[in-house]
PDB file of N, CA and C in Angstrom:
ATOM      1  N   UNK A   1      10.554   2.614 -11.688  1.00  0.00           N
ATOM      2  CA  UNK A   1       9.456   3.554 -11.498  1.00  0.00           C
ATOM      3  C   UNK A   1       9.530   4.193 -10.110  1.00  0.00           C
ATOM      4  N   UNK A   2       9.821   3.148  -9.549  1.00  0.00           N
ATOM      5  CA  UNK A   2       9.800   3.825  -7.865  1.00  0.00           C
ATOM      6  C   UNK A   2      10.755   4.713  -7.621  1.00  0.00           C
ATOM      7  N   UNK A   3      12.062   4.626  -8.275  1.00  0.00           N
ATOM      8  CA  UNK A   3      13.247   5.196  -7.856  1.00  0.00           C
ATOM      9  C   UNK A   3      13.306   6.599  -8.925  1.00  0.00           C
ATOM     10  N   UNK A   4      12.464   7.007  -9.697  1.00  0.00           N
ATOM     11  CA  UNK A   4      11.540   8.060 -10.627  1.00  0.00           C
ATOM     12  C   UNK A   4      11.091   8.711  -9.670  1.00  0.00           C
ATOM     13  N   UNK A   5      10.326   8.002  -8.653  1.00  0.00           N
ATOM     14  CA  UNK A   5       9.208   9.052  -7.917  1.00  0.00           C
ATOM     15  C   UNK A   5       9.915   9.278  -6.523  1.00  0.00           C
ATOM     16  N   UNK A   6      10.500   8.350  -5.812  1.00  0.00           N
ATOM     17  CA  UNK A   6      11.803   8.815  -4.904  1.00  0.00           C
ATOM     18  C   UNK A   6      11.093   9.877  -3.944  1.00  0.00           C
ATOM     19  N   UNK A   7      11.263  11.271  -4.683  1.00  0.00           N
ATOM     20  CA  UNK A   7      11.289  12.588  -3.670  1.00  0.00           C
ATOM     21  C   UNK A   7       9.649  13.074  -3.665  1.00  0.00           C
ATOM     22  N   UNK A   8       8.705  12.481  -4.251  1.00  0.00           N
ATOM     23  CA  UNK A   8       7.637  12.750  -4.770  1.00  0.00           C
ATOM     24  C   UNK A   8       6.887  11.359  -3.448  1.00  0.00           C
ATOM     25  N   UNK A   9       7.369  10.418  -3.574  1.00  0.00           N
ATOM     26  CA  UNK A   9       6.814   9.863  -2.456  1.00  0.00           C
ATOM     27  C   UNK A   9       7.382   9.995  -1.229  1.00  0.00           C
ATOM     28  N   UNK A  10       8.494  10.367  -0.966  1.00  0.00           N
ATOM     29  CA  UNK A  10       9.031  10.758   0.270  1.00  0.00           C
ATOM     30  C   UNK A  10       7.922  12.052   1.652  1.00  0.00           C
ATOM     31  N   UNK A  11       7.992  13.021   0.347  1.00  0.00           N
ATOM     32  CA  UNK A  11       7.122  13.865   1.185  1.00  0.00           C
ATOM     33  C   UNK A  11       5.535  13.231   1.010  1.00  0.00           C
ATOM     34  N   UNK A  12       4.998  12.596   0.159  1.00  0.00           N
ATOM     35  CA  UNK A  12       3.968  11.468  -0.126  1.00  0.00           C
ATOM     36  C   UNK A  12       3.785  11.089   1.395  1.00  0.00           C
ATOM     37  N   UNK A  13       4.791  10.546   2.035  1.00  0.00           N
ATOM     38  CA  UNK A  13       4.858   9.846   3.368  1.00  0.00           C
ATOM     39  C   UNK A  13       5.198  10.946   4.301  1.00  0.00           C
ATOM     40  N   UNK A  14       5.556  12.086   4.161  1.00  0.00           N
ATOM     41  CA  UNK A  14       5.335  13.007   5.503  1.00  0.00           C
ATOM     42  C   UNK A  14       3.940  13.273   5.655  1.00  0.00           C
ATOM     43  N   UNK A  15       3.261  13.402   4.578  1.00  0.00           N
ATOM     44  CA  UNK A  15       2.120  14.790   4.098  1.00  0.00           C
ATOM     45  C   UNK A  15       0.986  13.704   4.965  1.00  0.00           C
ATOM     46  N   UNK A  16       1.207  12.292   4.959  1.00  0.00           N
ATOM     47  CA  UNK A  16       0.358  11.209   4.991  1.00  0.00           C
ATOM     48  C   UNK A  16       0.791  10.965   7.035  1.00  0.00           C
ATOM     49  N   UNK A  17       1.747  11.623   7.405  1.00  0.00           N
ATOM     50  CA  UNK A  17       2.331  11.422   8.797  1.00  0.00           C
ATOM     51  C   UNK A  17       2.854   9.808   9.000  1.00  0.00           C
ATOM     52  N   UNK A  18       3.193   9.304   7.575  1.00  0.00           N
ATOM     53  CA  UNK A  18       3.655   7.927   8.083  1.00  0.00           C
ATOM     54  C   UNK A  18       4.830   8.049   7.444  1.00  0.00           C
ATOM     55  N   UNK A  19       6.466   9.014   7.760  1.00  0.00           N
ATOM     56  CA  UNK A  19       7.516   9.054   7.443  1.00  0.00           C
ATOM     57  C   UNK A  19       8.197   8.247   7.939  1.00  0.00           C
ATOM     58  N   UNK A  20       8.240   7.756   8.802  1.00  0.00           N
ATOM     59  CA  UNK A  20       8.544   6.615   9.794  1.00  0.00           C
ATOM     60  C   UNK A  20       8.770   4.892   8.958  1.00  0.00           C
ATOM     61  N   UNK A  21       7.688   5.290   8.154  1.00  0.00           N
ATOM     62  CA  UNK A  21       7.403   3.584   6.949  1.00  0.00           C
ATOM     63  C   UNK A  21       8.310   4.087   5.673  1.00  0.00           C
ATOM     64  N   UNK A  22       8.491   5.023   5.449  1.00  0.00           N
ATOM     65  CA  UNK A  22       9.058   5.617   4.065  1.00  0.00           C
ATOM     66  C   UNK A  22      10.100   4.812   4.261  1.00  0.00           C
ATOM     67  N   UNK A  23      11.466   4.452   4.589  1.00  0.00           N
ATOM     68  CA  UNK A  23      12.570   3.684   4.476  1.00  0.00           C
ATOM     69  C   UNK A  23      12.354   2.185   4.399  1.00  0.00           C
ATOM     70  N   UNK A  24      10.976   1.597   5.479  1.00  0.00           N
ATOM     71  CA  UNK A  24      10.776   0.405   4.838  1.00  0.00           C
ATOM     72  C   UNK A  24      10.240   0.240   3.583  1.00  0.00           C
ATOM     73  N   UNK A  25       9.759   0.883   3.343  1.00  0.00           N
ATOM     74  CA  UNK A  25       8.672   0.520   2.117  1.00  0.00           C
ATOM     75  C   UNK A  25       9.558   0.356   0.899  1.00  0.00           C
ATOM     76  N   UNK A  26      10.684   1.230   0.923  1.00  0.00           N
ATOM     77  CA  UNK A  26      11.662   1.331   0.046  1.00  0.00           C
ATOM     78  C   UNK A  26      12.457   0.457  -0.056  1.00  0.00           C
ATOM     79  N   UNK A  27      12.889   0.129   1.254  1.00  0.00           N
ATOM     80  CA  UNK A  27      13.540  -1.117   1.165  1.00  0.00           C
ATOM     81  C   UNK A  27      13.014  -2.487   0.520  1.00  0.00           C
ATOM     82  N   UNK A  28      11.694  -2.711   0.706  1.00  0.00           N
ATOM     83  CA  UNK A  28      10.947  -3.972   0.285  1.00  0.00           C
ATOM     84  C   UNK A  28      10.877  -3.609  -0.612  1.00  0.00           C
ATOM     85  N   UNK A  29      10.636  -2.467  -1.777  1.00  0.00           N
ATOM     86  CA  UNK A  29      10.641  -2.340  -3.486  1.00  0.00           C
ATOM     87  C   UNK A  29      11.575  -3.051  -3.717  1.00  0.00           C
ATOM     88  N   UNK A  30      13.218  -2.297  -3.637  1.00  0.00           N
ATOM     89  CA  UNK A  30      14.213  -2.911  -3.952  1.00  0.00           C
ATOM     90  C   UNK A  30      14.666  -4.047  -3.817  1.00  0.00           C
ATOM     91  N   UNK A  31      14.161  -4.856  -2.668  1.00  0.00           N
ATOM     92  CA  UNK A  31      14.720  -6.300  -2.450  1.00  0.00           C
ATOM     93  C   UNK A  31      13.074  -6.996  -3.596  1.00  0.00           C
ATOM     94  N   UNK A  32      12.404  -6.039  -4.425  1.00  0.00           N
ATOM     95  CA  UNK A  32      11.590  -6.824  -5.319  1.00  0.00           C
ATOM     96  C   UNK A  32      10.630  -8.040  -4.331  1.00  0.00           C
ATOM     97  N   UNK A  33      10.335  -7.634  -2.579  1.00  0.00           N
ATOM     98  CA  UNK A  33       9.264  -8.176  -2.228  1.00  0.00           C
ATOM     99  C   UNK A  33       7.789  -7.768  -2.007  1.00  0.00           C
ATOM    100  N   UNK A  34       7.124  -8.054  -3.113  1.00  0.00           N
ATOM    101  CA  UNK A  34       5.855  -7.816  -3.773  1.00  0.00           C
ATOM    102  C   UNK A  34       5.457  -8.789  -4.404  1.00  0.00           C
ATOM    103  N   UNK A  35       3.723  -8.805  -3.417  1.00  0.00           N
ATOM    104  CA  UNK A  35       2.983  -9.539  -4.169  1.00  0.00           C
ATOM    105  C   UNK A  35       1.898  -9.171  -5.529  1.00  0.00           C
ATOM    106  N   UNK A  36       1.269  -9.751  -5.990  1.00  0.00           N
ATOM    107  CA  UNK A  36       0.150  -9.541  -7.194  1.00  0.00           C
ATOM    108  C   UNK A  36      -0.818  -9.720  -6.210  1.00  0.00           C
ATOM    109  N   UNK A  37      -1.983  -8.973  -6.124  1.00  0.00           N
ATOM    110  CA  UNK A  37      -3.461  -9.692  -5.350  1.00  0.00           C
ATOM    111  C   UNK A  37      -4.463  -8.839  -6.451  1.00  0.00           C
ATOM    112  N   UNK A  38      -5.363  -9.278  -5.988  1.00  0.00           N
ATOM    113  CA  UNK A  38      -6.589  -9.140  -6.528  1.00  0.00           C
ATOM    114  C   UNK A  38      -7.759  -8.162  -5.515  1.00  0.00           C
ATOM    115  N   UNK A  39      -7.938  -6.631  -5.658  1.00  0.00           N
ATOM    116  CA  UNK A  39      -8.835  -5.845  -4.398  1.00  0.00           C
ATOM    117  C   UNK A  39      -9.976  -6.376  -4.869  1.00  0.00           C
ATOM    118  N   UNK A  40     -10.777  -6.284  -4.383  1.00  0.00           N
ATOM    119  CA  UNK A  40     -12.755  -6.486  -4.662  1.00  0.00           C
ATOM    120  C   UNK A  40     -12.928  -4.884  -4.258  1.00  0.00           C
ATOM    121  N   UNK A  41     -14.323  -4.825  -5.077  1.00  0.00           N
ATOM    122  CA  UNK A  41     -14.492  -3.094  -5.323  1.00  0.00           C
ATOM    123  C   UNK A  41     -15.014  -2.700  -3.810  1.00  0.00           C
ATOM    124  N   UNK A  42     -15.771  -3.814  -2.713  1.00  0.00           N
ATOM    125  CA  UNK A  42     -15.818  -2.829  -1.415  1.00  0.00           C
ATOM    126  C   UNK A  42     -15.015  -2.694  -0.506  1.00  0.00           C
ATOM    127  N   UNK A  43     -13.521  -2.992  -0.691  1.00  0.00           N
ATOM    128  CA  UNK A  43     -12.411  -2.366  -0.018  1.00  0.00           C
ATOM    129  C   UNK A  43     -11.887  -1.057  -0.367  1.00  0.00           C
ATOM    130  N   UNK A  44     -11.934  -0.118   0.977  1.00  0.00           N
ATOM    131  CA  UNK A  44     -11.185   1.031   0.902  1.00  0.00           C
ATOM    132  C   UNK A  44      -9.822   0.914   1.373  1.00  0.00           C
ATOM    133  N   UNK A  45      -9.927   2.179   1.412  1.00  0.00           N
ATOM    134  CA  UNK A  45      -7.878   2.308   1.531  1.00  0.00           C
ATOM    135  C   UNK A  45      -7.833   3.397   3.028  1.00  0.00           C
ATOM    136  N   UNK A  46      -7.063   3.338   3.242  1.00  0.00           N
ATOM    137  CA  UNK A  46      -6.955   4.468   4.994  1.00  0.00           C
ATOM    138  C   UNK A  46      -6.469   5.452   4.164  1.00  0.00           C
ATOM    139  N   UNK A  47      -5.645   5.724   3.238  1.00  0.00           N
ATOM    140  CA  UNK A  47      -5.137   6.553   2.338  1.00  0.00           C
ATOM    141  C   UNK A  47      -4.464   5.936   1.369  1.00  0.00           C
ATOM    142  N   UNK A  48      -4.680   6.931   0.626  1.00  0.00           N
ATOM    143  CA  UNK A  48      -4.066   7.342  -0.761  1.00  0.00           C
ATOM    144  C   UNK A  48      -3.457   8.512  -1.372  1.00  0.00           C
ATOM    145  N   UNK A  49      -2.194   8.119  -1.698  1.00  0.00           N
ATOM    146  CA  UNK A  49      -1.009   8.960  -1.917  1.00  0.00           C
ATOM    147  C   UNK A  49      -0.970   9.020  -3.816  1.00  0.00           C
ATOM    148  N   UNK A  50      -1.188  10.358  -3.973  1.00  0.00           N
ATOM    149  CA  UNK A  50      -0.735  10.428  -5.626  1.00  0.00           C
ATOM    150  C   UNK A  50       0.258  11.516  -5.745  1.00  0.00           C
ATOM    151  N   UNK A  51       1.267  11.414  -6.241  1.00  0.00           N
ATOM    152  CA  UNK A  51       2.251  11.896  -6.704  1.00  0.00           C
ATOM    153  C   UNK A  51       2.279  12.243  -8.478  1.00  0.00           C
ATOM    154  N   UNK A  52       2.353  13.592  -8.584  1.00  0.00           N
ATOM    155  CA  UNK A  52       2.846  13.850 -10.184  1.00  0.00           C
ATOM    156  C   UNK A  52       3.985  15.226 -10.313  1.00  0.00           C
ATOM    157  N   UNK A  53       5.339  14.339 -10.171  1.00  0.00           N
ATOM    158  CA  UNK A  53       6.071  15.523 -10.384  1.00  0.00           C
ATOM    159  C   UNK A  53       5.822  16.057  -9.076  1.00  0.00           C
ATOM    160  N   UNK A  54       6.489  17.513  -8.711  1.00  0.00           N
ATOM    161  CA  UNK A  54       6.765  17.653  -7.648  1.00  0.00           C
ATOM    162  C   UNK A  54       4.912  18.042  -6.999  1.00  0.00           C
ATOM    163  N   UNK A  55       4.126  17.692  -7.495  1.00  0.00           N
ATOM    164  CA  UNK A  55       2.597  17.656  -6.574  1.00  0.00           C
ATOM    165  C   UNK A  55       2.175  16.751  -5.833  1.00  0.00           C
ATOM    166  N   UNK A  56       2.449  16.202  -4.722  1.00  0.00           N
ATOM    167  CA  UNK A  56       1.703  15.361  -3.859  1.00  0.00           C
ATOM    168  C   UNK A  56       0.405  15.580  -3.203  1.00  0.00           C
ATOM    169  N   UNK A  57      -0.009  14.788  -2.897  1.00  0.00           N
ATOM    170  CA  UNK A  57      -1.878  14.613  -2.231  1.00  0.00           C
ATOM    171  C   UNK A  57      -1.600  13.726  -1.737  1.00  0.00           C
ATOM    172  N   UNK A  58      -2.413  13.555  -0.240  1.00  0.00           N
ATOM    173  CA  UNK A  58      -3.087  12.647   0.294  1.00  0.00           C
ATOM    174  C   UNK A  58      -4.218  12.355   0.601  1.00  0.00           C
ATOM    175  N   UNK A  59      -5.177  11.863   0.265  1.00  0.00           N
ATOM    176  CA  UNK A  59      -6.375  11.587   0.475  1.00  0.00           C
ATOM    177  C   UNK A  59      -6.686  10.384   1.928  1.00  0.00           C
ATOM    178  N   UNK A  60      -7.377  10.813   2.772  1.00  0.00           N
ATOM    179  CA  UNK A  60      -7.233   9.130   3.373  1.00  0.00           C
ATOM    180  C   UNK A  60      -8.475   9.243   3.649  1.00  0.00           C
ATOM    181  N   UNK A  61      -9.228   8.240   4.637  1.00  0.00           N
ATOM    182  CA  UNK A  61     -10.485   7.347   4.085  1.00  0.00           C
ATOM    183  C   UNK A  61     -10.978   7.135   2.647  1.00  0.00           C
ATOM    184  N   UNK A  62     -10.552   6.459   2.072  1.00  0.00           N
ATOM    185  CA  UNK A  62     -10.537   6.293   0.325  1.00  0.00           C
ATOM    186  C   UNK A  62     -11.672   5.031   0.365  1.00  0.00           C
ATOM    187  N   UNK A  63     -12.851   5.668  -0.117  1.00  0.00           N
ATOM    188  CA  UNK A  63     -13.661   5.169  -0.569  1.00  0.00           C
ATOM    189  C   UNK A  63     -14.012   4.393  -1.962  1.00  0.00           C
ATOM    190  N   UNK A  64     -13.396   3.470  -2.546  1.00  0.00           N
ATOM    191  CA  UNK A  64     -13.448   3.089  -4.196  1.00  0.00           C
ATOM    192  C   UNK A  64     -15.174   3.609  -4.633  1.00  0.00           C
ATOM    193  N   UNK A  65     -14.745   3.682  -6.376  1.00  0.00           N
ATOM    194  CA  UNK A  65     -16.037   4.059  -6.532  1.00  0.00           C
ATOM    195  C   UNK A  65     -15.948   3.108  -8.037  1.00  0.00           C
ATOM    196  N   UNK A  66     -15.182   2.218  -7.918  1.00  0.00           N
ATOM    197  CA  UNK A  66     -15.214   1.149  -9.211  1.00  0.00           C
ATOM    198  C   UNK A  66     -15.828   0.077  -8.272  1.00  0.00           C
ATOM    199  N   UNK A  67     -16.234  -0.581  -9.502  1.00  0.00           N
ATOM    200  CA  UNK A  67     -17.176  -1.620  -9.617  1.00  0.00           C
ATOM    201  C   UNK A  67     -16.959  -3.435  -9.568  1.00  0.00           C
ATOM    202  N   UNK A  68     -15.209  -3.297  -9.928  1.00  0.00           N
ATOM    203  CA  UNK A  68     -14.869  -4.208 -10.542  1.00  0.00           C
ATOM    204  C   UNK A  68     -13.846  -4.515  -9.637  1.00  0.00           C
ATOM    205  N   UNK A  69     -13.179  -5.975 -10.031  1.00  0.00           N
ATOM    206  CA  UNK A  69     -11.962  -5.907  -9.298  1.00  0.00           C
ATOM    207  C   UNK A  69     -10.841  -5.442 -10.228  1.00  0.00           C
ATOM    208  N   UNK A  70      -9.861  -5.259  -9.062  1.00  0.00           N
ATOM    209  CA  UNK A  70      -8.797  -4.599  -9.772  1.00  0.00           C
ATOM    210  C   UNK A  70      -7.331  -5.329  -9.421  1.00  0.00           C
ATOM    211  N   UNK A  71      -6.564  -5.823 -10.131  1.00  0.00           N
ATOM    212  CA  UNK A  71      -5.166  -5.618 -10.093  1.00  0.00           C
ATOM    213  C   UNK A  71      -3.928  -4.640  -9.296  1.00  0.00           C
ATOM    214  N   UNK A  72      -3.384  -5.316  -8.208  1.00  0.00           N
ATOM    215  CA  UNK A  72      -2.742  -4.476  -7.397  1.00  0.00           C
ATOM    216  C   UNK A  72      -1.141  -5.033  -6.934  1.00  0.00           C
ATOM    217  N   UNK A  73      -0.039  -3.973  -6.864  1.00  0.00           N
ATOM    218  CA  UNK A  73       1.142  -4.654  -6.267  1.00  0.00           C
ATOM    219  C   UNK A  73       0.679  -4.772  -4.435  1.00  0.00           C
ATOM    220  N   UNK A  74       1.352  -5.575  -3.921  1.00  0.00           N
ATOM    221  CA  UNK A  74       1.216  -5.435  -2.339  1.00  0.00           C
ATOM    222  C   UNK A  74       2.932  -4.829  -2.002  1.00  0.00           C
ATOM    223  N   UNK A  75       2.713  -4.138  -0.672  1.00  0.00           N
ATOM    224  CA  UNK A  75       4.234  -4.124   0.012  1.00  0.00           C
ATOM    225  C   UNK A  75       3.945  -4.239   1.661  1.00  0.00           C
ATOM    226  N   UNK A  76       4.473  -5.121   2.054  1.00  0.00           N
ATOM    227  CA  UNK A  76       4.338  -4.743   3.378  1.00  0.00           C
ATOM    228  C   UNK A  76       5.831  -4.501   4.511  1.00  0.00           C
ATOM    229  N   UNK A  77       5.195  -3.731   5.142  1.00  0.00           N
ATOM    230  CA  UNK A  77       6.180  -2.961   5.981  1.00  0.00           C
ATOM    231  C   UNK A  77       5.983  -3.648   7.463  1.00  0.00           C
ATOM    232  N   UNK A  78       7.221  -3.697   7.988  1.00  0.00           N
ATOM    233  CA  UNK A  78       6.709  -4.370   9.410  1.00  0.00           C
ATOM    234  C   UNK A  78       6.830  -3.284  10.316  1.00  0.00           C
ATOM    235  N   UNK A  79       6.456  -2.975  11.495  1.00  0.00           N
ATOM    236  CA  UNK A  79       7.074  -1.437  12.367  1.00  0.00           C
ATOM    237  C   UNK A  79       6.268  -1.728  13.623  1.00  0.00           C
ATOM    238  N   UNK A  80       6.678  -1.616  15.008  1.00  0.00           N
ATOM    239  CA  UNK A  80       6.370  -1.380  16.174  1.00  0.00           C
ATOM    240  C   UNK A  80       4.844  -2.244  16.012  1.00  0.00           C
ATOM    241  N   UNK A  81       5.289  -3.999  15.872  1.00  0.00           N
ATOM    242  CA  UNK A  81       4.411  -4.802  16.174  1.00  0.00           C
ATOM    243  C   UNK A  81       3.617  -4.989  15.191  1.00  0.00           C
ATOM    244  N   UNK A  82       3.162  -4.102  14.199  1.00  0.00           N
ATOM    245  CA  UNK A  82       1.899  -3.881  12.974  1.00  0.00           C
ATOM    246  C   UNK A  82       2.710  -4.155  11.813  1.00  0.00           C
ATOM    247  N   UNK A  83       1.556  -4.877  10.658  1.00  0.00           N
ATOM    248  CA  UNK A  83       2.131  -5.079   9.606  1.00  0.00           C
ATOM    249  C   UNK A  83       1.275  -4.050   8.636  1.00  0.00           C
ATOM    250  N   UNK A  84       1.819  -3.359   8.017  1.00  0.00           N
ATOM    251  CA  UNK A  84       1.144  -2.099   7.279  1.00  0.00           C
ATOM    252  C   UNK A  84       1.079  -2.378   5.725  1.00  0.00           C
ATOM    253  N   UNK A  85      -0.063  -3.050   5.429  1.00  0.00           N
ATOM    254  CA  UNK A  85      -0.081  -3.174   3.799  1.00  0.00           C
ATOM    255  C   UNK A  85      -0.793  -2.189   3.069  1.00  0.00           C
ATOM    256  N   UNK A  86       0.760  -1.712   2.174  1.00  0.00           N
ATOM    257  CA  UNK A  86       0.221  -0.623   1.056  1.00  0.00           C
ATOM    258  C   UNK A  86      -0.157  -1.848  -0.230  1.00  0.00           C
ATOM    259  N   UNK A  87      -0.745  -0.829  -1.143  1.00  0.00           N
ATOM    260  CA  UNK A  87      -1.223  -1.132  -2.492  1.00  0.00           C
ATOM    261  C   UNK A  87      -0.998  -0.317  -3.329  1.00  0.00           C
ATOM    262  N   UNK A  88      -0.644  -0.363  -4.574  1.00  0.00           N
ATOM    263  CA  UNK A  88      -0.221   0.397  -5.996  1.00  0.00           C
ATOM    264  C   UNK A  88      -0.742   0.006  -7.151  1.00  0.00           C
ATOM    265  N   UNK A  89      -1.825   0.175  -7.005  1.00  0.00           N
ATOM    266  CA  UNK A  89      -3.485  -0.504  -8.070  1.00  0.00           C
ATOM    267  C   UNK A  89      -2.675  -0.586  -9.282  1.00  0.00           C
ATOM    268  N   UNK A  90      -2.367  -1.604 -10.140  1.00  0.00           N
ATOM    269  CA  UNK A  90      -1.426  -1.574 -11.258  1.00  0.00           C
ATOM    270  C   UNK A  90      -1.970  -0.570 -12.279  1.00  0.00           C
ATOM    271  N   UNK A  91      -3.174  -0.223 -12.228  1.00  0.00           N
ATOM    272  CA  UNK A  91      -3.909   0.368 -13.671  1.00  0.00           C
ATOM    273  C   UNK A  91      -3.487   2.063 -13.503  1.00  0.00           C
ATOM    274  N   UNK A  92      -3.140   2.314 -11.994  1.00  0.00           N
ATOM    275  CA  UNK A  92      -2.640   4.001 -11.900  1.00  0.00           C
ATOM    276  C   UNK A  92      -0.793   4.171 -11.561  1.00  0.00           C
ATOM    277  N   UNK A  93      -0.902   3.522 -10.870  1.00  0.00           N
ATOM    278  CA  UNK A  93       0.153   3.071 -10.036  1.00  0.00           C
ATOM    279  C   UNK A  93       0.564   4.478  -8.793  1.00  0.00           C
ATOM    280  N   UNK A  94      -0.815   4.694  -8.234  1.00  0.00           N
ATOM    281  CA  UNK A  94      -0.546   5.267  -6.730  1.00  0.00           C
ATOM    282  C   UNK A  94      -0.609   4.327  -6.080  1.00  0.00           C
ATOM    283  N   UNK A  95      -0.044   5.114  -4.607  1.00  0.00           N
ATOM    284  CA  UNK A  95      -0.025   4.056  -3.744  1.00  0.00           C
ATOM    285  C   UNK A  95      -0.982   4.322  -2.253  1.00  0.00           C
ATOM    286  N   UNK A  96      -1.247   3.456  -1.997  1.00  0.00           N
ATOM    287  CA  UNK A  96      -2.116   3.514  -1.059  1.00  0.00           C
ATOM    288  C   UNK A  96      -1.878   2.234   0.312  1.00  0.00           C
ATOM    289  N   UNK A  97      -2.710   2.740   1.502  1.00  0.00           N
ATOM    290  CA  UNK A  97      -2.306   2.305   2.764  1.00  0.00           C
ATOM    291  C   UNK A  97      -3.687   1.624   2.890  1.00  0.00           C
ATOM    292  N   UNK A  98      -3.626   0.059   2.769  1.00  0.00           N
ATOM    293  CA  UNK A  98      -4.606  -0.323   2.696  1.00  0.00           C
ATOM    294  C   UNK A  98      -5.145  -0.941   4.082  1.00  0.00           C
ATOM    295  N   UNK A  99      -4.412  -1.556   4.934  1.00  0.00           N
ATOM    296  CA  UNK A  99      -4.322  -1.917   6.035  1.00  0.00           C
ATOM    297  C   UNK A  99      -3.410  -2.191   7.264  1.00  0.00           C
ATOM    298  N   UNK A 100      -3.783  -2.418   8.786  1.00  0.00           N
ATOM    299  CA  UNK A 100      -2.811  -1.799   9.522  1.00  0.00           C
ATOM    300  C   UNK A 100      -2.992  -2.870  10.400  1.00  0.00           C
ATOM    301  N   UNK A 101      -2.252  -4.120  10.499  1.00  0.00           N
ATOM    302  CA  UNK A 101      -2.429  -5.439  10.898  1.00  0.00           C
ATOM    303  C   UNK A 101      -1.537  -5.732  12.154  1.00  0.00           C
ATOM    304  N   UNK A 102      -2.137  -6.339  13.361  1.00  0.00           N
ATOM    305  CA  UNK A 102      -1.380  -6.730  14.236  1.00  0.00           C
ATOM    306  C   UNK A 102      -0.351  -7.669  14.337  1.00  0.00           C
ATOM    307  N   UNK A 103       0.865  -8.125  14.566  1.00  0.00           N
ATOM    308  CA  UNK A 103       1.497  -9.017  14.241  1.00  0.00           C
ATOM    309  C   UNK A 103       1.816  -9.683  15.615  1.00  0.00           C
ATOM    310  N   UNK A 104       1.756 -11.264  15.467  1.00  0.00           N
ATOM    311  CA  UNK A 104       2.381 -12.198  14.262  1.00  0.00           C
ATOM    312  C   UNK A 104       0.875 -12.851  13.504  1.00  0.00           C
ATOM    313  N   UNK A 105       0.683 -12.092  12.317  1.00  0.00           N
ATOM    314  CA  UNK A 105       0.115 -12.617  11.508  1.00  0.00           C
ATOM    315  C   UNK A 105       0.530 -13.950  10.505  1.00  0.00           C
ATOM    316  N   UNK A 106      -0.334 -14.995  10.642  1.00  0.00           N
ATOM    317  CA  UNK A 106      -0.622 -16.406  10.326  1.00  0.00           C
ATOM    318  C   UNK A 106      -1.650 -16.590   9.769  1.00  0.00           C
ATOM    319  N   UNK A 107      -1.242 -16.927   8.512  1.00  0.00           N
ATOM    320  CA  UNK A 107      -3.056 -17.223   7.761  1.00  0.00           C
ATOM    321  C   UNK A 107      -3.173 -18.592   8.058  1.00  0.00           C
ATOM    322  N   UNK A 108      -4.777 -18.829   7.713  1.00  0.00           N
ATOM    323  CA  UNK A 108      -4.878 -20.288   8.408  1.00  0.00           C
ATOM    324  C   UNK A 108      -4.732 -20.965   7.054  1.00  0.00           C
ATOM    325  N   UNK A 109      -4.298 -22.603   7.326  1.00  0.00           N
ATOM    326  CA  UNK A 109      -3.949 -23.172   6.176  1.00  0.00           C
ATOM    327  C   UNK A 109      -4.989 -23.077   4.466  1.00  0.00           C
ATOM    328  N   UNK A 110      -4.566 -22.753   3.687  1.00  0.00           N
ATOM    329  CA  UNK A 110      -5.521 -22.948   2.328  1.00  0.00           C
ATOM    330  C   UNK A 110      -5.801 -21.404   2.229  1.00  0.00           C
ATOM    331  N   UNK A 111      -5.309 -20.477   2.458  1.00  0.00           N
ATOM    332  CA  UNK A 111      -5.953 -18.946   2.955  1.00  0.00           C
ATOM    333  C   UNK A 111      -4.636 -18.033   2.323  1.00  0.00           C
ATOM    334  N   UNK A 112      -4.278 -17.545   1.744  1.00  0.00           N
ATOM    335  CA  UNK A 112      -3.569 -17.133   0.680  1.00  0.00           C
ATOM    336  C   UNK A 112      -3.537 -15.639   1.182  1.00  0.00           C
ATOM    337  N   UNK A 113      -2.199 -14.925   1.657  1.00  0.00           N
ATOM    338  CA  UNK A 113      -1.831 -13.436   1.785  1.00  0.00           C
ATOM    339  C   UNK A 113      -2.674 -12.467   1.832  1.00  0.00           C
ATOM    340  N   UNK A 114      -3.379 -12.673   0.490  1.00  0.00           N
ATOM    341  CA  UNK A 114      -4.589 -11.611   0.545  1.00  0.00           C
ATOM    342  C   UNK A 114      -6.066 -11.766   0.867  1.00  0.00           C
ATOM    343  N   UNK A 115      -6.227 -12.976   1.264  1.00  0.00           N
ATOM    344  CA  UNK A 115      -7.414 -12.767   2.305  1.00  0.00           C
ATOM    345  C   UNK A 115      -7.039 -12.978   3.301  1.00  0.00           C
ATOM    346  N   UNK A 116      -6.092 -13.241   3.950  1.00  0.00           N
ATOM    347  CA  UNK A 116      -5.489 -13.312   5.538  1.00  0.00           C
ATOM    348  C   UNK A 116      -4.956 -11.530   5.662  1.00  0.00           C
ATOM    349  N   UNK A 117      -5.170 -10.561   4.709  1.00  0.00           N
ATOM    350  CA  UNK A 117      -5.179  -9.171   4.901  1.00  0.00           C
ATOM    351  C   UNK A 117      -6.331  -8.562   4.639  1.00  0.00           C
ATOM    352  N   UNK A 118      -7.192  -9.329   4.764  1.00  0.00           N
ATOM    353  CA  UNK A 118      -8.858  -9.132   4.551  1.00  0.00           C
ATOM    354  C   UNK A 118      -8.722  -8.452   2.888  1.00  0.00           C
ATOM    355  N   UNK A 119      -8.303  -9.049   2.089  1.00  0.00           N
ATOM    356  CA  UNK A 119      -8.693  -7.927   0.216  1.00  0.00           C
ATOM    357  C   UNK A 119      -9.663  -9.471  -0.022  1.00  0.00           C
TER     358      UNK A 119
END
């Protein structure tokens, strides 16, 4: 799917000014490191990237307006100290920049990826 949308998220990540993450992000698809988490409906997103065919958008301060939780891939990118977790809500499959984390992030014991990324 990812390698479908390729040129569609590429400029996805200029339009969004984070071209800089576009090669990691890609890289972590392909090496298949992604998690499953679970969002709760009052998390937003810093942006959101939809791609159809050659139309891109970016939306950022993304406000959810569902109710429910939802089903999501994680990817995270590491870059100049910050760990940058996108999301790709499984039910659309855009992707979105959910948070922008200082590193060296350590969850505390019993505390599981995605609430040590505040979801």
């Amino acid at each position: 799917m990812v390698q479908q949308k390729l040129p569609g998220l590429e400029k996805g990540f200029d339009v969004a000014q984070a071209n800089d993450l576009f090669d990691g992000f890609v890289s972590r698809v392909e090496q298949a490191d992604i998690e499953i988490i679970e969002v709760l409906p009052e998390k937003n997103l810093l942006w959101m990237m939809f791609v159809e065919g050659q139309n891109v958008d970016v939306i950022k301060n993304v406000v959810r307006a569902g109710k429910k939780n939802f089903l999501a891939f994680v990817v995270t990118v590491e870059k100049d100290e910050n760990l940058h977790v996108f999301v790709v809500p499984a039910m659309c499959g855009n992707l979105g920049l959910a948070r922008i984390v200082a590193l060296p992030l350590s969850a505390p014991v019993g505390m599981n990826s995605a609430q040590a990324w505040g979801f």
